[in-house]
N, C-alpha and C. Protein backbone atom coordinates (compact mmCIF):
# COMPACT_ATOMS: atom_id res chain seq x y z
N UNK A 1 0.85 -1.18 0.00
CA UNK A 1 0.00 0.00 0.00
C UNK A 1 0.90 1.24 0.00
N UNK A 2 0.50 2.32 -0.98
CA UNK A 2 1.28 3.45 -1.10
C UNK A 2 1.21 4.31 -0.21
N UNK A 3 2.21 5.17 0.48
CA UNK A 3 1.38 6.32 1.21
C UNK A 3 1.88 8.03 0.80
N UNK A 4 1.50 8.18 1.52
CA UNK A 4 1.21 9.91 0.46
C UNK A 4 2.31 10.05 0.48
N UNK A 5 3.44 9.94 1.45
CA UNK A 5 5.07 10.22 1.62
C UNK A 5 5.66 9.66 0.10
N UNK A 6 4.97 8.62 0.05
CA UNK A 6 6.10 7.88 -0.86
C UNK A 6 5.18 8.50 -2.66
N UNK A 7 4.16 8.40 -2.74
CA UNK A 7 3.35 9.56 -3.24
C UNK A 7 3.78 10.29 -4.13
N UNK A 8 3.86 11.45 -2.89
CA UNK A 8 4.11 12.90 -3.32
C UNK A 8 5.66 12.84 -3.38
N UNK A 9 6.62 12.16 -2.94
CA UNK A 9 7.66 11.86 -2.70
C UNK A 9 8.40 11.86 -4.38
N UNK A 10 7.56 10.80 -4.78
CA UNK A 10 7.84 10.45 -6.33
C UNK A 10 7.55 11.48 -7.66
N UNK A 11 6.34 12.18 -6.95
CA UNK A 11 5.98 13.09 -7.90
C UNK A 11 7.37 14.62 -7.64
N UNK A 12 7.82 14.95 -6.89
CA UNK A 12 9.01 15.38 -5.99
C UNK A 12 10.00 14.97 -7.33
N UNK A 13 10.13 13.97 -7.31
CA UNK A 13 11.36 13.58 -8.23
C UNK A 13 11.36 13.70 -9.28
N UNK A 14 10.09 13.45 -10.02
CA UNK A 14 9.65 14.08 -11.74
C UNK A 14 10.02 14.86 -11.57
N UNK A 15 9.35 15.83 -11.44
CA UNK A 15 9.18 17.35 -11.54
C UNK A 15 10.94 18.19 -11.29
N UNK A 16 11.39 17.36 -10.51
CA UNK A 16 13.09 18.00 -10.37
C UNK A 16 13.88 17.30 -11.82
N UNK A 17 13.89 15.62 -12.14
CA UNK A 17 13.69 15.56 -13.46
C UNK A 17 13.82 16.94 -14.86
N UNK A 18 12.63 16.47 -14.87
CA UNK A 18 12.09 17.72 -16.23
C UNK A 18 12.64 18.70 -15.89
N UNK A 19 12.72 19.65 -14.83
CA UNK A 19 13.51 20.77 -14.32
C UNK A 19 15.02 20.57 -14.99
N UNK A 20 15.37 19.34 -14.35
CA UNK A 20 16.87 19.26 -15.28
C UNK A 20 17.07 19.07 -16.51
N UNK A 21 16.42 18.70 -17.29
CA UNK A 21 16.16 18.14 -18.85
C UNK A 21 15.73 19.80 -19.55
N UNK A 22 15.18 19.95 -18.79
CA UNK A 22 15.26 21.86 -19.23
C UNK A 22 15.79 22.60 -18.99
N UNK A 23 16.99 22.69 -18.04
CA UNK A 23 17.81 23.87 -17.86
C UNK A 23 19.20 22.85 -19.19
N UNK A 24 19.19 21.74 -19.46
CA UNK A 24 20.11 21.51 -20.54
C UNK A 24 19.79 21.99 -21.84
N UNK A 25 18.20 21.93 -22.04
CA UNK A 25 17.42 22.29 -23.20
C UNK A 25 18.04 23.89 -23.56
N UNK A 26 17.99 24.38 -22.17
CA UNK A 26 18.07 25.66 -22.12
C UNK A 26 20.24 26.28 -22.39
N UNK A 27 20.47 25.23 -21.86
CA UNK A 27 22.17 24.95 -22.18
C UNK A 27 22.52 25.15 -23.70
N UNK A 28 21.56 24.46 -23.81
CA UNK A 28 22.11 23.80 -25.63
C UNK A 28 21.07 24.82 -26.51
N UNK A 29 20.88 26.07 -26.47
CA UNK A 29 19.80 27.16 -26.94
C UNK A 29 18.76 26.06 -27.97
N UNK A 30 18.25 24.97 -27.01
CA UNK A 30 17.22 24.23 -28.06
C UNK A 30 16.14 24.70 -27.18
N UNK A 31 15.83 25.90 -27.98
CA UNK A 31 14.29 26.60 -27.64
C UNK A 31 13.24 26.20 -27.78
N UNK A 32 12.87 25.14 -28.74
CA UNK A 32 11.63 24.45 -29.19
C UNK A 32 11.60 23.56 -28.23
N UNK A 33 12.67 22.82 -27.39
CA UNK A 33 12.59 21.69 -26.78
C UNK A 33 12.32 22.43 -25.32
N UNK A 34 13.17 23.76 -25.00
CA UNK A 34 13.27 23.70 -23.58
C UNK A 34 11.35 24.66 -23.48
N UNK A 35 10.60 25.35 -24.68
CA UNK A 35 9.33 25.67 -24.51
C UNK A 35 8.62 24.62 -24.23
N UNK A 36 9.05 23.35 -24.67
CA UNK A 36 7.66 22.04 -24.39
C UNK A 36 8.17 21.56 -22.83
N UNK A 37 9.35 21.80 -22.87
CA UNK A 37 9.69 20.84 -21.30
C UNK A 37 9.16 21.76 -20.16
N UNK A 38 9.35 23.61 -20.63
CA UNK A 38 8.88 24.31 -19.47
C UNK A 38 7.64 24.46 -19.18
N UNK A 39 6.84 23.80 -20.54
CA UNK A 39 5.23 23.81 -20.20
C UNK A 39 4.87 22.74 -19.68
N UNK A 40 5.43 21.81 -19.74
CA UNK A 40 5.09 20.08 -19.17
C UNK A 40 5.77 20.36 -17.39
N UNK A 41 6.98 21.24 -17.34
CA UNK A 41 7.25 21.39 -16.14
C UNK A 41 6.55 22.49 -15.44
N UNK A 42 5.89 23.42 -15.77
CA UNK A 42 4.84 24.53 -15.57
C UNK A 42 3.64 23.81 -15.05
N UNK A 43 3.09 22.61 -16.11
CA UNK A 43 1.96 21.96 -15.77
C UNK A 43 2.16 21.05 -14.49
N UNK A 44 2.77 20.67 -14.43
CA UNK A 44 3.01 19.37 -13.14
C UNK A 44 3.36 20.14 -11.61
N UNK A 45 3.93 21.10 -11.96
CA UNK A 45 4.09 21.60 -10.73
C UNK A 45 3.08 22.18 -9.77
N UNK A 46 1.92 22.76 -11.12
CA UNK A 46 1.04 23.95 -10.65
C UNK A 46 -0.14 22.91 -10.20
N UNK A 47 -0.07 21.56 -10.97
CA UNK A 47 -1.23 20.39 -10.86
C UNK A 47 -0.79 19.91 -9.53
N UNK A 48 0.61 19.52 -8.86
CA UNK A 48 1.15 19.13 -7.79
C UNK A 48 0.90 20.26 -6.25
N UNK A 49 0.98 21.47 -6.78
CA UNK A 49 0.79 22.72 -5.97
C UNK A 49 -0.72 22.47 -5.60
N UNK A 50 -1.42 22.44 -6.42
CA UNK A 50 -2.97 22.55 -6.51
C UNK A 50 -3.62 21.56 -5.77
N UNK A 51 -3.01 20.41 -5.95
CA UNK A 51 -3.33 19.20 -4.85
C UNK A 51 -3.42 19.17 -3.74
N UNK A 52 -1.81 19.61 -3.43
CA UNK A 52 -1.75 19.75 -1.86
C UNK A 52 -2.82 20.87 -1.38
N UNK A 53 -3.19 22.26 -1.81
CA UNK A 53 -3.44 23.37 -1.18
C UNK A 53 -4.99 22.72 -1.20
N UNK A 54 -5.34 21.86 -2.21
CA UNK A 54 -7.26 21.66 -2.12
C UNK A 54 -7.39 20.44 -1.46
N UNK A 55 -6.75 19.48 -1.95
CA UNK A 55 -6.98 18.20 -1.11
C UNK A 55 -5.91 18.08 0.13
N UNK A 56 -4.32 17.78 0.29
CA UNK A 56 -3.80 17.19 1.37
C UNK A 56 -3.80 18.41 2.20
N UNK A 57 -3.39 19.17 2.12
CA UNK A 57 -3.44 20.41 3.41
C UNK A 57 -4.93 20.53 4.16
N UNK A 58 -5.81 20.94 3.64
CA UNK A 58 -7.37 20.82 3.92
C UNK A 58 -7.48 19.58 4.83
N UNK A 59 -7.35 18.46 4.49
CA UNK A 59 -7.59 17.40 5.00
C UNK A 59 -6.66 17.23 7.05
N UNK A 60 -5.52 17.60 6.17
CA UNK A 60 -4.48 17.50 7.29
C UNK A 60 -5.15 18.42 8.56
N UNK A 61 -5.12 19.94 7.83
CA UNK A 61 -5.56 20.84 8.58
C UNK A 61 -6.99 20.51 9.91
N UNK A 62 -7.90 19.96 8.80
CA UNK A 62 -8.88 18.86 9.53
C UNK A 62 -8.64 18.33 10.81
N UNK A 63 -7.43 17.32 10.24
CA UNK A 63 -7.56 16.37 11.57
C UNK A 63 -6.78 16.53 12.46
N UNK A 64 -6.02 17.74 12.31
CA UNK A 64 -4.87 18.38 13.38
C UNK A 64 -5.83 19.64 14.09
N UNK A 65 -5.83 20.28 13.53
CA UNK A 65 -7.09 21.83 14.08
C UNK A 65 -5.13 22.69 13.84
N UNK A 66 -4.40 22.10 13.07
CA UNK A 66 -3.59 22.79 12.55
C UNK A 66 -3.45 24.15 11.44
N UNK A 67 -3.60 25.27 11.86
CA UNK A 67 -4.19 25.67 10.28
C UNK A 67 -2.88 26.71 9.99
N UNK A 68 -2.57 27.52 11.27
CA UNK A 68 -1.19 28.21 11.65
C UNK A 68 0.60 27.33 11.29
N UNK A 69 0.12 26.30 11.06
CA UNK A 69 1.42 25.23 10.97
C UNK A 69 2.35 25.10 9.70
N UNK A 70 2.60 24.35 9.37
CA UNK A 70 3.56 23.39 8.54
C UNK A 70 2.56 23.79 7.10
N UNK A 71 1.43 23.88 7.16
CA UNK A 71 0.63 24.11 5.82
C UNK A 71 0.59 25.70 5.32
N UNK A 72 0.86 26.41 6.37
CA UNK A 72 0.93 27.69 6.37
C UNK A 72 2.01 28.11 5.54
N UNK A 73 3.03 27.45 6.27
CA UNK A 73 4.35 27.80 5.46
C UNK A 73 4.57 27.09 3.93
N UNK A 74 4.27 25.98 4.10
CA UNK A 74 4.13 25.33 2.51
C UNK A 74 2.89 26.36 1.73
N UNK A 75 2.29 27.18 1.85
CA UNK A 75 1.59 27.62 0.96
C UNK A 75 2.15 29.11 0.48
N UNK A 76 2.75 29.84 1.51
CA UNK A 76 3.76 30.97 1.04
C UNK A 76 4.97 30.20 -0.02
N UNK A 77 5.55 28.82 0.50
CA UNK A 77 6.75 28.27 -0.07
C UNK A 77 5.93 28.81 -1.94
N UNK A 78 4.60 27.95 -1.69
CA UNK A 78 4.07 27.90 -3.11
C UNK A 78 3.84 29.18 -3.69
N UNK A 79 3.50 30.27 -3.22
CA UNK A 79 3.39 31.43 -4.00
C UNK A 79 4.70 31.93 -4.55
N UNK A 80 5.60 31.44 -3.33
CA UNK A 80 7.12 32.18 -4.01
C UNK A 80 7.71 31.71 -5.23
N UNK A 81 7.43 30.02 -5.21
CA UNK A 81 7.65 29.57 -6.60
C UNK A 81 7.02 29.72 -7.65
N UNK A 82 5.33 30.17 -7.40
CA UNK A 82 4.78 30.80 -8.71
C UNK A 82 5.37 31.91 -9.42
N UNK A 83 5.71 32.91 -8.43
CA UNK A 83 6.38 34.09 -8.76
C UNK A 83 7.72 33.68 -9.58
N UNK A 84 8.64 32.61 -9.11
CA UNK A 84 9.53 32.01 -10.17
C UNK A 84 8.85 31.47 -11.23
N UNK A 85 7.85 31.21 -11.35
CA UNK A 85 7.52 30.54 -12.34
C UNK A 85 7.18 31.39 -13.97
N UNK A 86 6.55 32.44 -13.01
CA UNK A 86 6.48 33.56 -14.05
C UNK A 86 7.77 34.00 -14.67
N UNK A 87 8.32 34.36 -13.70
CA UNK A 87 10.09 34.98 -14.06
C UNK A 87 10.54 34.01 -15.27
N UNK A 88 10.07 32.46 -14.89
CA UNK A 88 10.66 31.51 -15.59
C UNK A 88 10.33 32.11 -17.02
N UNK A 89 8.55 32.19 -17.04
CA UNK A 89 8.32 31.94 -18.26
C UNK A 89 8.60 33.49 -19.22
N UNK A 90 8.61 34.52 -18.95
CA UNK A 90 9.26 35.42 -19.09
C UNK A 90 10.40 35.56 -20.28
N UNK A 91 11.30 34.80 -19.07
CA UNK A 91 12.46 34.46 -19.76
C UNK A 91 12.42 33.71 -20.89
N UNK A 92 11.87 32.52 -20.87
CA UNK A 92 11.99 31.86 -21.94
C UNK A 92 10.75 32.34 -23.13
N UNK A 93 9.95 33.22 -23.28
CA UNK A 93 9.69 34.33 -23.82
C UNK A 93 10.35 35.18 -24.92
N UNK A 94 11.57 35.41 -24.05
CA UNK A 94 12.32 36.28 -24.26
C UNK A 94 13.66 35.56 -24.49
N UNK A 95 13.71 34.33 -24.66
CA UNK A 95 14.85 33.68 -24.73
C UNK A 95 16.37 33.78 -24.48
N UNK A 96 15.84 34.22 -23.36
CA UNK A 96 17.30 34.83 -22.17
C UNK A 96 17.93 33.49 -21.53
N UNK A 97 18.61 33.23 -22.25
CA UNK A 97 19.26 31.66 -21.28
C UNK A 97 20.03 32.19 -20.15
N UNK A 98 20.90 32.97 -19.86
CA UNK A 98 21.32 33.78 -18.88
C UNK A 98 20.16 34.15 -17.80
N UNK A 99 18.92 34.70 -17.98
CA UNK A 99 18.04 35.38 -16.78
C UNK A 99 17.42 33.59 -16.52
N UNK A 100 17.14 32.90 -17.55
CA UNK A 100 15.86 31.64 -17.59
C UNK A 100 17.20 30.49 -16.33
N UNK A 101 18.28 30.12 -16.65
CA UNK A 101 18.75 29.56 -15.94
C UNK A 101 19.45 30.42 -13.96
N UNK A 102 19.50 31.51 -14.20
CA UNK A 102 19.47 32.18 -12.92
C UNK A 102 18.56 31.58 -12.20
N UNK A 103 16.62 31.96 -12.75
CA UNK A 103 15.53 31.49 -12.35
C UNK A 103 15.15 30.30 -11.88
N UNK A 104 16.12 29.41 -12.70
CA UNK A 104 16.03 27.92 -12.09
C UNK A 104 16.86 27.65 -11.33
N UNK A 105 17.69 28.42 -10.96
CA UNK A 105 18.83 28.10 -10.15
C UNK A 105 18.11 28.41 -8.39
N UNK A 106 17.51 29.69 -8.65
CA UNK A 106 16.62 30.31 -7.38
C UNK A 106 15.62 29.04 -7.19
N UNK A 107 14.70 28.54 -8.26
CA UNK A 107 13.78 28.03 -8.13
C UNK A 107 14.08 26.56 -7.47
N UNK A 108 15.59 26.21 -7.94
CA UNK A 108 15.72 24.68 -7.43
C UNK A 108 16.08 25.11 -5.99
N UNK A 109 16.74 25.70 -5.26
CA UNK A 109 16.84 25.70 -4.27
C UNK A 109 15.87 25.86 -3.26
N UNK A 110 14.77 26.61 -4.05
CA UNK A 110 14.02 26.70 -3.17
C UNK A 110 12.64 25.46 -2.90
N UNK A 111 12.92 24.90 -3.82
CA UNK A 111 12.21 23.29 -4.03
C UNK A 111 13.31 22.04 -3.10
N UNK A 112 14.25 22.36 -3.13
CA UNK A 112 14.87 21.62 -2.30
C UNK A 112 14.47 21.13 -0.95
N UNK A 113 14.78 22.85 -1.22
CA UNK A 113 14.11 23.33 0.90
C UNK A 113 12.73 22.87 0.95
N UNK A 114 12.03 23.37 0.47
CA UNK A 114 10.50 22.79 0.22
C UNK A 114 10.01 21.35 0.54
N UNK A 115 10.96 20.49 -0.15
CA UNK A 115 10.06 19.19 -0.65
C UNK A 115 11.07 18.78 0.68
N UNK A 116 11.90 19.14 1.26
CA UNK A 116 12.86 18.02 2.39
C UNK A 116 11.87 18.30 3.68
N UNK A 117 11.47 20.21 3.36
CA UNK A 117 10.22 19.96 4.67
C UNK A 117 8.79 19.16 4.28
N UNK A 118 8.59 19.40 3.59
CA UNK A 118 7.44 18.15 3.42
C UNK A 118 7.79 16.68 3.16
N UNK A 119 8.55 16.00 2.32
CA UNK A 119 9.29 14.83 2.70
C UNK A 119 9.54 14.51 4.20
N UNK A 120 10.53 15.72 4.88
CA UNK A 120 10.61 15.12 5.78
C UNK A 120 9.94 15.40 7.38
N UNK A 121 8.86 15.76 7.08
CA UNK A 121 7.83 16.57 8.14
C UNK A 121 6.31 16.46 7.70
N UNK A 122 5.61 17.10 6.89
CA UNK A 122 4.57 17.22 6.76
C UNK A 122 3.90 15.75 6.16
N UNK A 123 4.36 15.19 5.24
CA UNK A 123 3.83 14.18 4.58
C UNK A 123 4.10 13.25 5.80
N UNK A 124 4.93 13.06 6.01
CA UNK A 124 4.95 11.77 7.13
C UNK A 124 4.16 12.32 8.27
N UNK A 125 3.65 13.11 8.46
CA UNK A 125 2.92 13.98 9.43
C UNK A 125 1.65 13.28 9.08
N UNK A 126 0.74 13.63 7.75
CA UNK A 126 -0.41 13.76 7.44
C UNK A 126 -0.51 11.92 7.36
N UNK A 127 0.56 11.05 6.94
CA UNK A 127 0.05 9.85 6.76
C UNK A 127 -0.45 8.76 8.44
N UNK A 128 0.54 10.04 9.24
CA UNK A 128 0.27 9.51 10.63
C UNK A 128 -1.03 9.59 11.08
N UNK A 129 -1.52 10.86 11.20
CA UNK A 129 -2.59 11.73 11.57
C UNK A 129 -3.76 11.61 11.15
N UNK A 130 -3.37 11.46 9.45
CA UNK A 130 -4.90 10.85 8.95
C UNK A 130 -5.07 9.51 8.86
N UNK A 131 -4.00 8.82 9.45
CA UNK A 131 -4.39 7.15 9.51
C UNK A 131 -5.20 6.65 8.95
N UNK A 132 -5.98 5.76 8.93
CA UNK A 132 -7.26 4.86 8.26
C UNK A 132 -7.71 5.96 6.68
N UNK A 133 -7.96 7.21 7.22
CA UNK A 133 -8.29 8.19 5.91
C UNK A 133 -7.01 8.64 5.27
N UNK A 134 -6.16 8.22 5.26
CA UNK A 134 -4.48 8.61 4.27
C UNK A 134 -5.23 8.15 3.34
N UNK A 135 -5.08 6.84 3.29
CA UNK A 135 -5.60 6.05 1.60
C UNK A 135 -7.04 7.07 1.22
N UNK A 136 -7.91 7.12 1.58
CA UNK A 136 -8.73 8.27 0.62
C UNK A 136 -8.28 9.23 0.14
N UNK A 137 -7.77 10.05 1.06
CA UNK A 137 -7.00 11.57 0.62
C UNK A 137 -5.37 10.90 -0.77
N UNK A 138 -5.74 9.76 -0.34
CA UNK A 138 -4.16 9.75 -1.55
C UNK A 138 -4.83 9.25 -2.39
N UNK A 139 -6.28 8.56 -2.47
CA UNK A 139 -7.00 8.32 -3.99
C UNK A 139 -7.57 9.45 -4.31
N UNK A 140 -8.03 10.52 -3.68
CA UNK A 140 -8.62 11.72 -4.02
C UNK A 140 -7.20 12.63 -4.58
N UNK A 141 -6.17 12.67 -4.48
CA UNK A 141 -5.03 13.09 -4.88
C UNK A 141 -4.55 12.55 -6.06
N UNK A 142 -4.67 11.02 -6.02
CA UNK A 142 -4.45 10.68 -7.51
C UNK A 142 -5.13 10.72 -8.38
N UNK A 143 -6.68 10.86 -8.06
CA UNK A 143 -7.71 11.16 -9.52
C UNK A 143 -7.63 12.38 -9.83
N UNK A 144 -7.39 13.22 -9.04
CA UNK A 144 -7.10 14.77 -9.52
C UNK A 144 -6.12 15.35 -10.48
């Protein structure tokens, strides 16, 4: 049986993936390639963002009466990376490999930090907490 750690854990690792497959795209000025990878990496992130903030946070928040916590801060984490995200797309817009890889450089670090506190805090948090209801909230997470 899967649990949301191992989950969201995996989806964690795509998404850093494609991130890398596009800052090479972006290496090698293959603009046609690094526009499809930044929209496939645009999409997964914002679909991954969107999850947590409607389904796993909500839920968590629920069964903790946590609302000031660990979800609080993961949801600023998420605005700050939208704001990279824009910068991202901007750039590659404008086909600035110089500003577009800066952006990912900010952006990976700050996904680092991100996913090690939820890897290593919140998700193992929520699979504790929501016990018996983890497995719903992680099938309601995967049909989404």
């Amino acid at each position: 049986m899967t649990t949301i750690t191992e989950y969201m854990t995996g989806i964690h690792r795509r998404c850093d993936e494609i991130l890398a497959e596009l800052e090479v795209a972006v290496n090698d000025d293959d603009w046609d390639k690094a526009t499809r990878l930044t929209a496939n990496f645009l999409q997964a992130m914002e679909h991954h963002l969107t999850v947590e903030e409607t389904i796993l946070f909500p839920a968590f928040e629920q069964k903790t009466g946590m609302v000031g916590g660990p979800t609080m801060i993961m949801r600023e984490e998420h605005k700050q990376m939208r704001d990279l995200f824009l910068q991202l797309q901007w750039a590659l817009d404008g086909k600035s490999g110089g500003e577009f890889l800066d952006t990912t450089e900010t952006l990976l670090v700050l996904m680092q930090q991100h996913n090690m506190k939820e890897e290593g805090i919140l998700y193992p948090m929520s699979d504790e907490h929501l016990g018996p209801d983890a497995q719903q909230v992680l099938a309601r997470m995967q049909k989404a």
